[in-house]
C-alpha atoms as a PDB file:
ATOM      1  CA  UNK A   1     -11.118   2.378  -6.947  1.00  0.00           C
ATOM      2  CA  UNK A   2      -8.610   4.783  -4.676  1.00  0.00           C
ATOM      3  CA  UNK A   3     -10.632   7.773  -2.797  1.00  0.00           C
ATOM      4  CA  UNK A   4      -9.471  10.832  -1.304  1.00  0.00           C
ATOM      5  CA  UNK A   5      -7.508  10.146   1.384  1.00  0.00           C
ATOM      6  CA  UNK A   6      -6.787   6.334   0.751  1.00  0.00           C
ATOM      7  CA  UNK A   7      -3.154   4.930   1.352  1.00  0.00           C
ATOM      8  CA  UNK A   8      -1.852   2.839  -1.706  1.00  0.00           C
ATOM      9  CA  UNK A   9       1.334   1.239  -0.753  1.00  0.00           C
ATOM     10  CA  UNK A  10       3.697   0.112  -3.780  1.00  0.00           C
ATOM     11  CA  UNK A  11       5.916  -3.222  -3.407  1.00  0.00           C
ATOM     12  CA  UNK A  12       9.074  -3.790  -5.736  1.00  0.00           C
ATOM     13  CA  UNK A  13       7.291  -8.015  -6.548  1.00  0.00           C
ATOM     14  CA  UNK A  14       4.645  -9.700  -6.685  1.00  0.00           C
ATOM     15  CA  UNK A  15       6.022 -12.103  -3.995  1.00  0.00           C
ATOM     16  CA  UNK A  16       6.516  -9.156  -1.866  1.00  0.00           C
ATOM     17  CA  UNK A  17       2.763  -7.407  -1.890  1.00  0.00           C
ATOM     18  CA  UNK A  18       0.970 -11.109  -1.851  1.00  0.00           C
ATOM     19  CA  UNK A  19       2.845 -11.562   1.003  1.00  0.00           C
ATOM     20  CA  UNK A  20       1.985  -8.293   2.658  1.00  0.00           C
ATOM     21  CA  UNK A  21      -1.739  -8.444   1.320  1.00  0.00           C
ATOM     22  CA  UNK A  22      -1.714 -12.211   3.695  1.00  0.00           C
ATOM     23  CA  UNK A  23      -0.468 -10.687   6.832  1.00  0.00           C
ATOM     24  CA  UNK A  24      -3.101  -8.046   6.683  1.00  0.00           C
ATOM     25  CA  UNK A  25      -5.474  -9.975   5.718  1.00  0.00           C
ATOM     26  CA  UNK A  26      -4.530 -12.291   8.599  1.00  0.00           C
ATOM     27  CA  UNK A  27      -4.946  -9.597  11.123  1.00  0.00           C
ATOM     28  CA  UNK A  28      -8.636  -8.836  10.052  1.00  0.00           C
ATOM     29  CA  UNK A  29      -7.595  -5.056   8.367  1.00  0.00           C
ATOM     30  CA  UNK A  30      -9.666  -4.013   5.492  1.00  0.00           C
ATOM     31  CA  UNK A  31      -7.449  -4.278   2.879  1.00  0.00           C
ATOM     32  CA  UNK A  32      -7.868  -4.501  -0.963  1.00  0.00           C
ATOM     33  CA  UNK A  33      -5.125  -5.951  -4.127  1.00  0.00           C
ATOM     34  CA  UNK A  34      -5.526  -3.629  -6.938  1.00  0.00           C
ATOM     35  CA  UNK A  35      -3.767  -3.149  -9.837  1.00  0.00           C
ATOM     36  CA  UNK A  36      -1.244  -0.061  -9.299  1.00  0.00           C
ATOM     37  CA  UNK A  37      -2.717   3.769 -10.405  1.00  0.00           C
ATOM     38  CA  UNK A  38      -1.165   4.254 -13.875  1.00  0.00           C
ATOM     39  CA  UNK A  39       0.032   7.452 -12.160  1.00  0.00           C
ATOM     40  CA  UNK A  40       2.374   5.538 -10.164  1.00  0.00           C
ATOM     41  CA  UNK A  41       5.014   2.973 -11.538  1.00  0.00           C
ATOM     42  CA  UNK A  42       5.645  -0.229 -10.262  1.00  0.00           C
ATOM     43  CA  UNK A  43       7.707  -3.268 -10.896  1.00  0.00           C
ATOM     44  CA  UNK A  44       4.726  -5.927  -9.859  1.00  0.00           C
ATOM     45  CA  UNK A  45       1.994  -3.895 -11.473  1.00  0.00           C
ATOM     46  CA  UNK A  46      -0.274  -4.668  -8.024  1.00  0.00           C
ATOM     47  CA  UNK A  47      -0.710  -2.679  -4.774  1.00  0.00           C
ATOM     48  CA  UNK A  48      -2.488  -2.518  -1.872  1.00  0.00           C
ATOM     49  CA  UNK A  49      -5.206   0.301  -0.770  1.00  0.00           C
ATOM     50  CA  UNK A  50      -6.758   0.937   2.379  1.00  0.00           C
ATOM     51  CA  UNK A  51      -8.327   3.780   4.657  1.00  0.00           C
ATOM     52  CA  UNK A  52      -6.360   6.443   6.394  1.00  0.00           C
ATOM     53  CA  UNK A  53      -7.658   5.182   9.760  1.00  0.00           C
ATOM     54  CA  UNK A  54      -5.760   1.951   8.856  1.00  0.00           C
ATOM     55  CA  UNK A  55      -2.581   3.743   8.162  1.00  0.00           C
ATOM     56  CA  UNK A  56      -0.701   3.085  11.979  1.00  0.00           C
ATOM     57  CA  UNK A  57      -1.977  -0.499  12.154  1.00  0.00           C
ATOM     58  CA  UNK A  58      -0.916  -1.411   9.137  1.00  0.00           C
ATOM     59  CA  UNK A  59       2.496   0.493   8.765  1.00  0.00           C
ATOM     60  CA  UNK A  60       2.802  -1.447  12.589  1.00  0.00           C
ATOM     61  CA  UNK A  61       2.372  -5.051  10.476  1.00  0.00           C
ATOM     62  CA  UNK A  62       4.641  -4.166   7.709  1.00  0.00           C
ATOM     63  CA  UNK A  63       7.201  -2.993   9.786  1.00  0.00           C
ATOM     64  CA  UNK A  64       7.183  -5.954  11.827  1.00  0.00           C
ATOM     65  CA  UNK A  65       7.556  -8.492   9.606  1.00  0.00           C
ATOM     66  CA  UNK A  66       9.941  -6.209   7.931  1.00  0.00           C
ATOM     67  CA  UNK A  67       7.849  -5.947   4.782  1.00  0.00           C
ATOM     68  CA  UNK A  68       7.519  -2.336   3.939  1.00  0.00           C
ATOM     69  CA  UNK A  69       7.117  -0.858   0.717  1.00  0.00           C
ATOM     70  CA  UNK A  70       9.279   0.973  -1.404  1.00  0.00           C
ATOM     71  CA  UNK A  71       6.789   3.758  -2.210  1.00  0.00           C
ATOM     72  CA  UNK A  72       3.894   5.003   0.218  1.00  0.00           C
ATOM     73  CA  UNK A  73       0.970   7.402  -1.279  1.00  0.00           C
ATOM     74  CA  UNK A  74      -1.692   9.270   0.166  1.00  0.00           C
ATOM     75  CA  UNK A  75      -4.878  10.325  -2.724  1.00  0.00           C
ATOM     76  CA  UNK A  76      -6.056  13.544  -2.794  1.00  0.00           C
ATOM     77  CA  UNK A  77      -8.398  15.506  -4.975  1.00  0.00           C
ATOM     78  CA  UNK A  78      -5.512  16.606  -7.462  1.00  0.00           C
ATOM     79  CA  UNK A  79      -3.521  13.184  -7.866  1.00  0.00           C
ATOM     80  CA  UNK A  80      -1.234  10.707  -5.572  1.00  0.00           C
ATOM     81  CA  UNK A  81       1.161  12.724  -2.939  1.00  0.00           C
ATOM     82  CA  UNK A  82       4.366  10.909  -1.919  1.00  0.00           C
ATOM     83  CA  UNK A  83       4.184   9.869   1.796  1.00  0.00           C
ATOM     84  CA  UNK A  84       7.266   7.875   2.057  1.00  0.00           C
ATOM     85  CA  UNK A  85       9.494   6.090   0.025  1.00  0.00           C
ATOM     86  CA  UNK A  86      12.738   3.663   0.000  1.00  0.00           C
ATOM     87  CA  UNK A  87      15.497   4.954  -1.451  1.00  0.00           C
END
């Protein structure tokens, strides 16, 4: 389940998010796999949620191992807003 305010960060493959979901997982940050919102589209059909107070550490792990996603969303109370996103 995604609550206000959670980050859900979209990969392009599965190869891609299982690898991201690993190095997060590796670095003790509460993380969680889900299937991607049917609100959002993706390739890999999985994604990976966690708290706003997680948002800098993480984005600092992904961006390190050059593994970012392609599409970044923030929940609110009226859907998914875009927070970043590959182009």
């Amino acid at each position: 389940m995604v609550r206000d305010n959670d980050y859900v960060a979209v990969f392009h493959s599965v190869h891609r998010v299982m690898k991201a979901e690993k190095l997060l997982k590796r670095e003790k940050l509460d993380i969680l796999l889900i299937p991607t919102p049917r609100q959002l589209t993706s390739d890999c059909g999985l994604a990976i949620r966690y708290d706003a107070d997680l948002h800098a550490r993480v984005d600092v792990v992904l961006t390190t191992e050059n593994l970012q996603p392609i599409e970044l969303y923030r929940k609110t109370a009226t859907g998914f807003e875009l927070v970043a996103g590959i182009a």
